[in-house]
Protein backbone atom coordinates (compact mmCIF):
# COMPACT_ATOMS: atom_id res chain seq x y z
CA UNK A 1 -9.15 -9.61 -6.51
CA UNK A 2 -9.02 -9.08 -10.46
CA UNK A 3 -13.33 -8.42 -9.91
CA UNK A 4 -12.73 -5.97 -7.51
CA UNK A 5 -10.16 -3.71 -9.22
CA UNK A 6 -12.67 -4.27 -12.35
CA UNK A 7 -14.90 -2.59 -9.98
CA UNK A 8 -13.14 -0.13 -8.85
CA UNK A 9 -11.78 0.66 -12.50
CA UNK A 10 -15.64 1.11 -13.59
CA UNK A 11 -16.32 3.25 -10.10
CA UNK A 12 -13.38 5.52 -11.11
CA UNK A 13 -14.04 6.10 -14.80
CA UNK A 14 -17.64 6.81 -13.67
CA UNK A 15 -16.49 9.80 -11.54
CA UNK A 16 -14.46 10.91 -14.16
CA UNK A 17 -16.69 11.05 -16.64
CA UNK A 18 -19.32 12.71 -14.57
CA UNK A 19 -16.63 15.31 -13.29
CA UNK A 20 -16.09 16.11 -17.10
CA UNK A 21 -19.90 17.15 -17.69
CA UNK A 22 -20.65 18.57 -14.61
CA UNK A 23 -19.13 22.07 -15.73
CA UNK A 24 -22.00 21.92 -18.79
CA UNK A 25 -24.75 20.98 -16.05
CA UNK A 26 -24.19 23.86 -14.44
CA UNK A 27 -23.81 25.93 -17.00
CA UNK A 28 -27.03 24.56 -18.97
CA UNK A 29 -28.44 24.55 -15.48
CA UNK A 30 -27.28 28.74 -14.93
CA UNK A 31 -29.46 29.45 -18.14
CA UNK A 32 -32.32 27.07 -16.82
CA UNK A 33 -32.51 29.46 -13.87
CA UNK A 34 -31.77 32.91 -15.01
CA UNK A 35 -34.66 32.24 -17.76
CA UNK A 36 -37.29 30.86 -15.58
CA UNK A 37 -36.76 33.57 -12.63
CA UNK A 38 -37.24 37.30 -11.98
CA UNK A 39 -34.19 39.84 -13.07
CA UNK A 40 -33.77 40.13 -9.52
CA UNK A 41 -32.33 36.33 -8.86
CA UNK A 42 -28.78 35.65 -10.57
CA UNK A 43 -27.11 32.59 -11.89
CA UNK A 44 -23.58 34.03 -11.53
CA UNK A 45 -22.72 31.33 -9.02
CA UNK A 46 -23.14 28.52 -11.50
CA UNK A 47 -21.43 30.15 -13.87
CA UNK A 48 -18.65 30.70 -12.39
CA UNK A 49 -18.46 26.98 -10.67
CA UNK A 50 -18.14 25.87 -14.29
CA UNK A 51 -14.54 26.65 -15.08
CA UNK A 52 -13.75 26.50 -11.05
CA UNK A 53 -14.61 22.41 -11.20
CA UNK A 54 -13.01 21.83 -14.75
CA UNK A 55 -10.14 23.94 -13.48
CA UNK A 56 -8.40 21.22 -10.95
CA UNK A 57 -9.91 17.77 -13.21
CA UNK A 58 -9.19 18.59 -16.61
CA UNK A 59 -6.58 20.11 -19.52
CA UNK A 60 -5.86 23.90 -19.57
CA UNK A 61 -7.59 23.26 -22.78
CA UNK A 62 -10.98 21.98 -21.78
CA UNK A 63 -10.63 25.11 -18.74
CA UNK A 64 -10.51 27.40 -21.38
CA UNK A 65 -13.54 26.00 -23.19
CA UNK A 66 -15.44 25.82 -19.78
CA UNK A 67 -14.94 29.42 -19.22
CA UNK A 68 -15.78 31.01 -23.01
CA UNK A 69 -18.48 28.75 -22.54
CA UNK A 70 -19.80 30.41 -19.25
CA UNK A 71 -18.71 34.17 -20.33
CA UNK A 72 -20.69 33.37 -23.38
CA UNK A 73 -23.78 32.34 -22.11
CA UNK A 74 -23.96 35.09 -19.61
CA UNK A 75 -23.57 37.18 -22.63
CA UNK A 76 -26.41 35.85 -23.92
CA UNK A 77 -28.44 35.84 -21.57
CA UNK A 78 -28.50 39.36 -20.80
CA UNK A 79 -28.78 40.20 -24.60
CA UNK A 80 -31.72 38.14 -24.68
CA UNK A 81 -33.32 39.66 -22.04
CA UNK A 82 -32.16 43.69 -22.91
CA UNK A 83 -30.22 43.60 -19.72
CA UNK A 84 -26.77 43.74 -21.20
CA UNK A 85 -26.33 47.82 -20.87
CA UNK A 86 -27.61 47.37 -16.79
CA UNK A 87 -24.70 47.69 -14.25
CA UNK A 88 -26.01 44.27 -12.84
CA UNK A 89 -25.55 42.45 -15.97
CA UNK A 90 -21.88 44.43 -16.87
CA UNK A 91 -20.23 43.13 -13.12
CA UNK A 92 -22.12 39.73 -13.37
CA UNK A 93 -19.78 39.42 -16.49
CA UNK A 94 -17.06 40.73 -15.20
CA UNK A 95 -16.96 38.08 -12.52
CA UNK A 96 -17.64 35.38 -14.35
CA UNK A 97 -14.40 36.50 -17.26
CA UNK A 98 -12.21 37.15 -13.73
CA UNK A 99 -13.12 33.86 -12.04
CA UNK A 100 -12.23 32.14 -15.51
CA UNK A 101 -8.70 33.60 -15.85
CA UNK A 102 -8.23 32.71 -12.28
CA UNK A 103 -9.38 28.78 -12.97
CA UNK A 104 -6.52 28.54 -15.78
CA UNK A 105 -4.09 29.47 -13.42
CA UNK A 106 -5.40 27.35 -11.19
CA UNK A 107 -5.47 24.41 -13.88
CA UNK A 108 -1.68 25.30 -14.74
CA UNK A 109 -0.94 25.13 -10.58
CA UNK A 110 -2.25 21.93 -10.39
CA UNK A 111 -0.92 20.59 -13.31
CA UNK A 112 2.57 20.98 -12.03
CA UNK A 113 1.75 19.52 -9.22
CA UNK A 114 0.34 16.66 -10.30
CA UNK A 115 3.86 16.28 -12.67
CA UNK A 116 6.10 16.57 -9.46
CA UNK A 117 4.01 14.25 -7.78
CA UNK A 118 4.22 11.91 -10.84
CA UNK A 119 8.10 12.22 -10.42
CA UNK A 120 8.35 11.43 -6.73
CA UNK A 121 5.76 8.32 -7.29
CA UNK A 122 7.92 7.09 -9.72
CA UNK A 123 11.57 7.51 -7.56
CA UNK A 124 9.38 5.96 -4.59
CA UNK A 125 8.86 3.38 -6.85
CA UNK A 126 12.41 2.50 -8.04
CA UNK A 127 13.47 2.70 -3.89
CA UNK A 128 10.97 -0.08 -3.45
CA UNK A 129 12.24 -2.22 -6.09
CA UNK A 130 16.00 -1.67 -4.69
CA UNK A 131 15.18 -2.05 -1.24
CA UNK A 132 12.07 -5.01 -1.50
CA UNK A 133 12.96 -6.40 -4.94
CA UNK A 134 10.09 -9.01 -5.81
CA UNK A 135 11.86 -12.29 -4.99
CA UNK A 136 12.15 -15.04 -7.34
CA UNK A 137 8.86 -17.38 -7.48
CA UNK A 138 11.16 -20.77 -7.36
CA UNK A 139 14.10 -20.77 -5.16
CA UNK A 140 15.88 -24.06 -3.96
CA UNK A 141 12.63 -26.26 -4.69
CA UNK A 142 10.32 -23.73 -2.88
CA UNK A 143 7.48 -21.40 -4.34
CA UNK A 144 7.72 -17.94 -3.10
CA UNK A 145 5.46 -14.94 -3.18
CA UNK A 146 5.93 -11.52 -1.43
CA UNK A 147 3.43 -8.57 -0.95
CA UNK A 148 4.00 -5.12 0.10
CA UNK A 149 0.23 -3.27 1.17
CA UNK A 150 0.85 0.17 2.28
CA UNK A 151 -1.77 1.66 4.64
CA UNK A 152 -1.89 5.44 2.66
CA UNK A 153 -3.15 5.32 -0.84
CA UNK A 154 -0.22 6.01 -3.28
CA UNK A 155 2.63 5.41 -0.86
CA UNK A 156 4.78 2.76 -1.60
CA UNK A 157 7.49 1.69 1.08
CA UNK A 158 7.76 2.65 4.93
CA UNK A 159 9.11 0.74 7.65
CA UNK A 160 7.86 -3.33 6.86
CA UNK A 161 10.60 -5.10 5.49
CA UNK A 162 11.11 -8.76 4.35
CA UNK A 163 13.89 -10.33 2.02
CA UNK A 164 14.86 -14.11 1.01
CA UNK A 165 18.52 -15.64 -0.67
CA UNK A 166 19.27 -19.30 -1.52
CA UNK A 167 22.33 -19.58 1.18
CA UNK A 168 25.23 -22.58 1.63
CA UNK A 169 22.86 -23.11 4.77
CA UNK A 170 19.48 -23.18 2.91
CA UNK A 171 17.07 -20.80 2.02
CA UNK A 172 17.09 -17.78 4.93
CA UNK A 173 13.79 -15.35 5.36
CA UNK A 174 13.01 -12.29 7.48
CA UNK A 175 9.94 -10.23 7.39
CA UNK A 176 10.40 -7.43 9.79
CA UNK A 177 8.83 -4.20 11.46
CA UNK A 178 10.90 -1.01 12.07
CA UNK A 179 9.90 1.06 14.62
CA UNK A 180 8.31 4.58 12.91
CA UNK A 181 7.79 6.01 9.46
CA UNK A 182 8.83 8.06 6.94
CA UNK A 183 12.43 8.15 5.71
CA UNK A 184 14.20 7.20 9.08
CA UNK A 185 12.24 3.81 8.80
CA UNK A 186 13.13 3.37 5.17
CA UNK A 187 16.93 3.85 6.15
CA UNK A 188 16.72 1.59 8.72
CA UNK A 189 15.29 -1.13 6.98
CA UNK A 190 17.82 -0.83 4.26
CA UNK A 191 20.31 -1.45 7.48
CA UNK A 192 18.30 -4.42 8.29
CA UNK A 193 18.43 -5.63 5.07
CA UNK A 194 21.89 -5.05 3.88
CA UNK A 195 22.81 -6.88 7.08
CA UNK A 196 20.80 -9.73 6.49
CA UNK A 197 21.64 -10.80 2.95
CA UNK A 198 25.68 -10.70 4.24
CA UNK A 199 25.06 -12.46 7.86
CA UNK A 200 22.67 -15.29 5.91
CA UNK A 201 25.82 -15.97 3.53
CA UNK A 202 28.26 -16.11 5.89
CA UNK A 203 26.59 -17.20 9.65
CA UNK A 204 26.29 -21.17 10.54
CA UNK A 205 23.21 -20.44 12.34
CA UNK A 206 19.73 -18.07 12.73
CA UNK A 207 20.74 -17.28 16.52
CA UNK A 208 24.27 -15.95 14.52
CA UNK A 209 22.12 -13.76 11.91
CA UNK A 210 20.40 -12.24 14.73
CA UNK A 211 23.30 -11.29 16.39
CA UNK A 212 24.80 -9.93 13.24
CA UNK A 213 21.55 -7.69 12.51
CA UNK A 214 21.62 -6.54 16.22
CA UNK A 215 25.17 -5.45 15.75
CA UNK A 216 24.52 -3.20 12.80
CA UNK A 217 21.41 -1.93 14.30
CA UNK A 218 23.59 -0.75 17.23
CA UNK A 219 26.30 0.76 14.86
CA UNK A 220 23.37 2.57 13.46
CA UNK A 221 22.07 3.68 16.81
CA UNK A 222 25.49 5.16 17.69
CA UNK A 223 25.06 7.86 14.63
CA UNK A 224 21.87 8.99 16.01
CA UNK A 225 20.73 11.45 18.54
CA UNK A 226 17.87 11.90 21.61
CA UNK A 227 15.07 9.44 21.40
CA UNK A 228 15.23 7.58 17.97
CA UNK A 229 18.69 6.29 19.12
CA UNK A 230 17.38 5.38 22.76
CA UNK A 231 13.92 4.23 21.52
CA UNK A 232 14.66 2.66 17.93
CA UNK A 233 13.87 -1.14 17.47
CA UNK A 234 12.95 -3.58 14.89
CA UNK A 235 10.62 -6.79 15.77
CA UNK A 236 11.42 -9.61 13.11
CA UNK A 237 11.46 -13.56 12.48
CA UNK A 238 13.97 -15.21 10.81
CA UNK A 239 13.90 -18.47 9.37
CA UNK A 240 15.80 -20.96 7.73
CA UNK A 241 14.57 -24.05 5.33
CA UNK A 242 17.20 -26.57 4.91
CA UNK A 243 18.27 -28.10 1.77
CA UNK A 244 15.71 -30.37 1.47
CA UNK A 245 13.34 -28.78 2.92
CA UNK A 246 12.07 -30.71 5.76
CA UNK A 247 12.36 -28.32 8.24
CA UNK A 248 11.25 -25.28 9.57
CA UNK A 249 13.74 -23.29 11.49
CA UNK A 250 12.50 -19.94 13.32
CA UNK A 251 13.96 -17.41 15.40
CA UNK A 252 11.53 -14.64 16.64
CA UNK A 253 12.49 -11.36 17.93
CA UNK A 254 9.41 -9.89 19.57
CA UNK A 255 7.27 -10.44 16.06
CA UNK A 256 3.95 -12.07 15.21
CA UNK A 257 4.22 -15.78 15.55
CA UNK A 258 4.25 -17.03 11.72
CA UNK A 259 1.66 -19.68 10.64
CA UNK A 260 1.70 -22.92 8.43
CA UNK A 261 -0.68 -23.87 6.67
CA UNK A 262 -1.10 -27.97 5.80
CA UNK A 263 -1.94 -29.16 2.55
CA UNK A 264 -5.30 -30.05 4.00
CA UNK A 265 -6.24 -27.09 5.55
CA UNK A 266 -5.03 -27.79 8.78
CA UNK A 267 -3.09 -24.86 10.87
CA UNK A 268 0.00 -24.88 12.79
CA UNK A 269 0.93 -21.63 14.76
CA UNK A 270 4.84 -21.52 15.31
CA UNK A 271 5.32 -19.80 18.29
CA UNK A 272 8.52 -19.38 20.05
CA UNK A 273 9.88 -21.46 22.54
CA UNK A 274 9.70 -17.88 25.17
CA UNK A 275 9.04 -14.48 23.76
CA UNK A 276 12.45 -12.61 22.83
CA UNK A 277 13.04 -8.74 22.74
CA UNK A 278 13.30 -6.87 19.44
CA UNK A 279 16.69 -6.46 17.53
CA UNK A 280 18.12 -3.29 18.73
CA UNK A 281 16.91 -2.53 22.08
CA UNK A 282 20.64 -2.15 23.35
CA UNK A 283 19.77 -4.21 26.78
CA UNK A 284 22.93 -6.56 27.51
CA UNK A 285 23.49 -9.94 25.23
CA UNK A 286 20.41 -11.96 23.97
CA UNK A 287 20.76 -15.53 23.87
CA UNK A 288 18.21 -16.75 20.91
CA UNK A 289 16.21 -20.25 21.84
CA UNK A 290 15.13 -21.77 17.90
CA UNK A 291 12.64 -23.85 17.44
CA UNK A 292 11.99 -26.54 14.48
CA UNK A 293 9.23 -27.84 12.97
CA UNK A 294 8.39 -30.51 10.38
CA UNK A 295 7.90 -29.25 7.16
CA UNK A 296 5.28 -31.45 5.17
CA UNK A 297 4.95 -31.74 1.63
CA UNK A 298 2.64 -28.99 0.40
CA UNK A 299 2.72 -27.09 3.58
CA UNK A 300 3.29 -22.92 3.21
CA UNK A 301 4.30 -20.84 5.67
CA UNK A 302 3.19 -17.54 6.14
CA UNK A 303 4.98 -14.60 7.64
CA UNK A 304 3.94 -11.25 8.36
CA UNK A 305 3.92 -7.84 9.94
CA UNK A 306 1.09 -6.64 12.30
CA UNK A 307 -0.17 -4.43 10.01
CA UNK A 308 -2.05 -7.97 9.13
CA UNK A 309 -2.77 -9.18 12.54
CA UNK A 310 -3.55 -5.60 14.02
CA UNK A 311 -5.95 -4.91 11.24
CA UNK A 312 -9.22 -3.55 12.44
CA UNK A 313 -12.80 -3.99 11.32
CA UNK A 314 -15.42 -0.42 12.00
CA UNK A 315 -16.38 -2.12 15.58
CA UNK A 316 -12.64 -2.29 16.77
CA UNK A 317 -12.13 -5.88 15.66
CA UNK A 318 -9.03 -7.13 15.20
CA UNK A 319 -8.49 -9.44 12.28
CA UNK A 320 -7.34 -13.30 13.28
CA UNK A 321 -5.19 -14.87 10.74
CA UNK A 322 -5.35 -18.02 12.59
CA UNK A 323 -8.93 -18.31 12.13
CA UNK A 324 -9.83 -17.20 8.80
CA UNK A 325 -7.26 -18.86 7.55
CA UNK A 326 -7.65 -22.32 8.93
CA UNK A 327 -9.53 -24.97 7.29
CA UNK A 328 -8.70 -23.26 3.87
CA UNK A 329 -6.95 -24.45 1.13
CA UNK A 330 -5.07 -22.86 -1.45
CA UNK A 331 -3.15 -23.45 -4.69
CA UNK A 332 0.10 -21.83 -3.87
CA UNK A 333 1.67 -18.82 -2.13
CA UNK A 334 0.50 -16.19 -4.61
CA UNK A 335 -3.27 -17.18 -4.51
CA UNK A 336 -3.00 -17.64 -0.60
CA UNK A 337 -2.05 -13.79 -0.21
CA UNK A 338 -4.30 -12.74 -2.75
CA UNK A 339 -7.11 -14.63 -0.47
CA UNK A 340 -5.49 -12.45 2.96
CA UNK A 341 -5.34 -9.23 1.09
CA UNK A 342 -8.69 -9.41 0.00
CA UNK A 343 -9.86 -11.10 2.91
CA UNK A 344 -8.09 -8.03 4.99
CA UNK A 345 -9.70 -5.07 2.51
CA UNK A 346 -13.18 -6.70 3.57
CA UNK A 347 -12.64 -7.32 7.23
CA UNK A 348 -11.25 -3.21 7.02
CA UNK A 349 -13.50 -1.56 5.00
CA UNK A 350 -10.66 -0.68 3.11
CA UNK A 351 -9.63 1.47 6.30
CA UNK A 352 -6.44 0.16 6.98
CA UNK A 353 -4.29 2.18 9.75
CA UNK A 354 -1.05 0.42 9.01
CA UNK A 355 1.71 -1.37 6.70
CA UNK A 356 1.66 -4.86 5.74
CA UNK A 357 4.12 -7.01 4.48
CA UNK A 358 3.34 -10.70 3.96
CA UNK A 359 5.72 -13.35 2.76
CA UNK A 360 4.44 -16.92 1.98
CA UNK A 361 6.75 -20.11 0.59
CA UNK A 362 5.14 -22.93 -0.22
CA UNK A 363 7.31 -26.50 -0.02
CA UNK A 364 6.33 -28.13 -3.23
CA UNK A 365 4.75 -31.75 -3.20
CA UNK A 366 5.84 -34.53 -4.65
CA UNK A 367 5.40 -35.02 -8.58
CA UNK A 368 3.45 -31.44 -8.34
CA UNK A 369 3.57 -29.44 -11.39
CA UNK A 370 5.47 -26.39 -10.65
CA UNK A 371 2.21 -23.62 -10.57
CA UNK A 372 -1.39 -24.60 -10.30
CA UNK A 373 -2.91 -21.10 -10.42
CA UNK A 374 -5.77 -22.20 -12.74
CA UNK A 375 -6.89 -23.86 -9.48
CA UNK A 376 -9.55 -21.85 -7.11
CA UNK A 377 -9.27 -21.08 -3.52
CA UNK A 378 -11.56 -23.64 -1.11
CA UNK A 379 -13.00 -22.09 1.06
């Protein structure tokens, strides 16, 4: 992962040092053209690209530059070649001074812009820390890693959620999917949430949490209007790792089965004992069936959103956790999702259509040092 954002560092300071001198090719290239062709072919076009390509890349500044630069060659161009008294030569000037003064102001436009957009990057930032704060890497005996990948370059949070807390009970997870985007899903996940970290504390059992998350999600169903309050649902898995942590327990509410991986590789699909409907679809009382499972030494379980399992390749593809993942070994939670986001980004193209949230907790081995991330992956 660290060679490929190396890669993409070089890739992007490659572009922007090319989209610095490309205002001076053209220029250089102008003069090129006006002195090697008749009076009757004009480089006013390239000269007034110049300042229009620095205008939206680079300082008000370096704009300014761009355009003397341009209005001055022009200049001398025509005095070179006695043209600078010829109508021709006096609006060819004129268009290339106007077209300047009009990049600045386009410089100063998207300056602004890019300063507003710096603010709301940064406030969509501190929401994501308040509403998906990185859990702790160590909590009760377990190793713990989260990830957040949204689909749209820049964006930071939508409608994936997932949260953990060291309860009386053990430690609790969720990783859920809310219905939608945009700010509705962001305020319903921060329902979700809110909902979960009380019901964990206080419920005896998963099959109680659930009920506790459906109840708020109907509360905030009530408050809404038309379709989103008739329509609006949330697929999730909850589960619980006893003190101790020999045990697995899961309840799943319409979400992708999660997966545990063995410390040898091998691969253990937890699916539910019969498929459940997602928390707030308002249809009469839900009586939750959970299922346990042995958790071994070593063993990490992986949950996630579909925005993993849905994930398509350029032929339609969809990608299978379940077999890329099996028969691999890894040296803890962090390097396994660095392995599925990577592993993701190739099967993609990079094209990916939606949200992902993975969560990954690794039950730590006996006499195990707490991290071994010098170690590589297996394939």
């Amino acid at each position: 992962m660290r060679h490929r954002e190396r890669g993409e560092g070089k890739r992007q300071n490659g572009g922007r040092r090319f989209v610095a001198v490309l205002p001076w090719l053209l220029i250089v290239g102008g003069a090129f053209y006006d002195l090697g062709t008749p009076d009757t072919f004009t480089a006013a076009p390239l000269f007034t690209a110049a300042p229009l390509v620095a205008a939206p890349f680079s300082s008000m500044l370096y704009t300014l530059a761009t355009g003397v630069a341009a209005c001055a060659a022009v200049t001398g161009l025509h005095v070179y070649s006695d043209r600078i008294q010829r109508i021709p030569a006096v609006t060819e000037l004129l268009t290339v001074f106007t077209v300047s003064v009009l990049a600045l102001f386009i410089n100063q436009i998207v300056r602004r812009s890019g300063e507003r957009l710096a603010s709301a990057r940064v406030v969509a930032e501190a929401a994501q820390r308040a509403v998906l704060p990185r859990p702790d890497e160590r909590i009760d005996g377990l190793q713990v890693a989260a990830r957040y990948e949204a689909a749209e370059q820049d964006a930071f949070i939508g409608g994936d959620l997932y949260a953990v807390q060291r309860t009386p009970h053990g430690v609790r997870l969720i990783v859920g999917d809310v219905r939608g985007k945009g700010l509705g899903a962001v305020g319903t996940v921060a329902v979700v949430l809110g909902a979960f970290r009380e019901a964990a504390e206080q419920e005896d059992s998963l099959a109680g949490v659930a009920e506790r998350l459906e109840r708020a999600l109907a509360r905030e169903g009530a408050q809404e209007a038309g379709f989103d309050a008739f329509e609006g649902f949330t697929t999730a898995v909850l589960a619980e790792i006893p003190h101790g942590g020999g045990q697995i327990r899961i309840v799943n509410r319409g979400h992708p089965s999660p997966l545990l991986l063995a410390a040898d590789g091998a691969l253990l699909v937890l699916d539910p004992p019969e498929r459940a409907l997602p928390l707030g679809m308002g249809l009469g009382t839900w009586t939750d069936r959970m299922s346990v499972t042995p958790y071994p030494p070593g063993g990490t379980l992986l949950l996630y959103t579909d925005g993993l399992s849905e994930a398509r390749d350029p032929h339609g593809v969809m990608y299978d956790p379940r077999r890329r993942l099996g028969g691999r070994v890894f040296s803890g939670p962090e390097e396994l999702l660095d392995a599925v986001v990577a592993d993701v980004r190739r099967h993609t193209g990079g094209a990916a259509t939606d949200d992902m949230a993975l969560l990954a907790v690794t039950r730590q081995e006996e006499r195990q040092p707490p991290r071994r991330r010098t170690m590589s992956v297996v394939p």
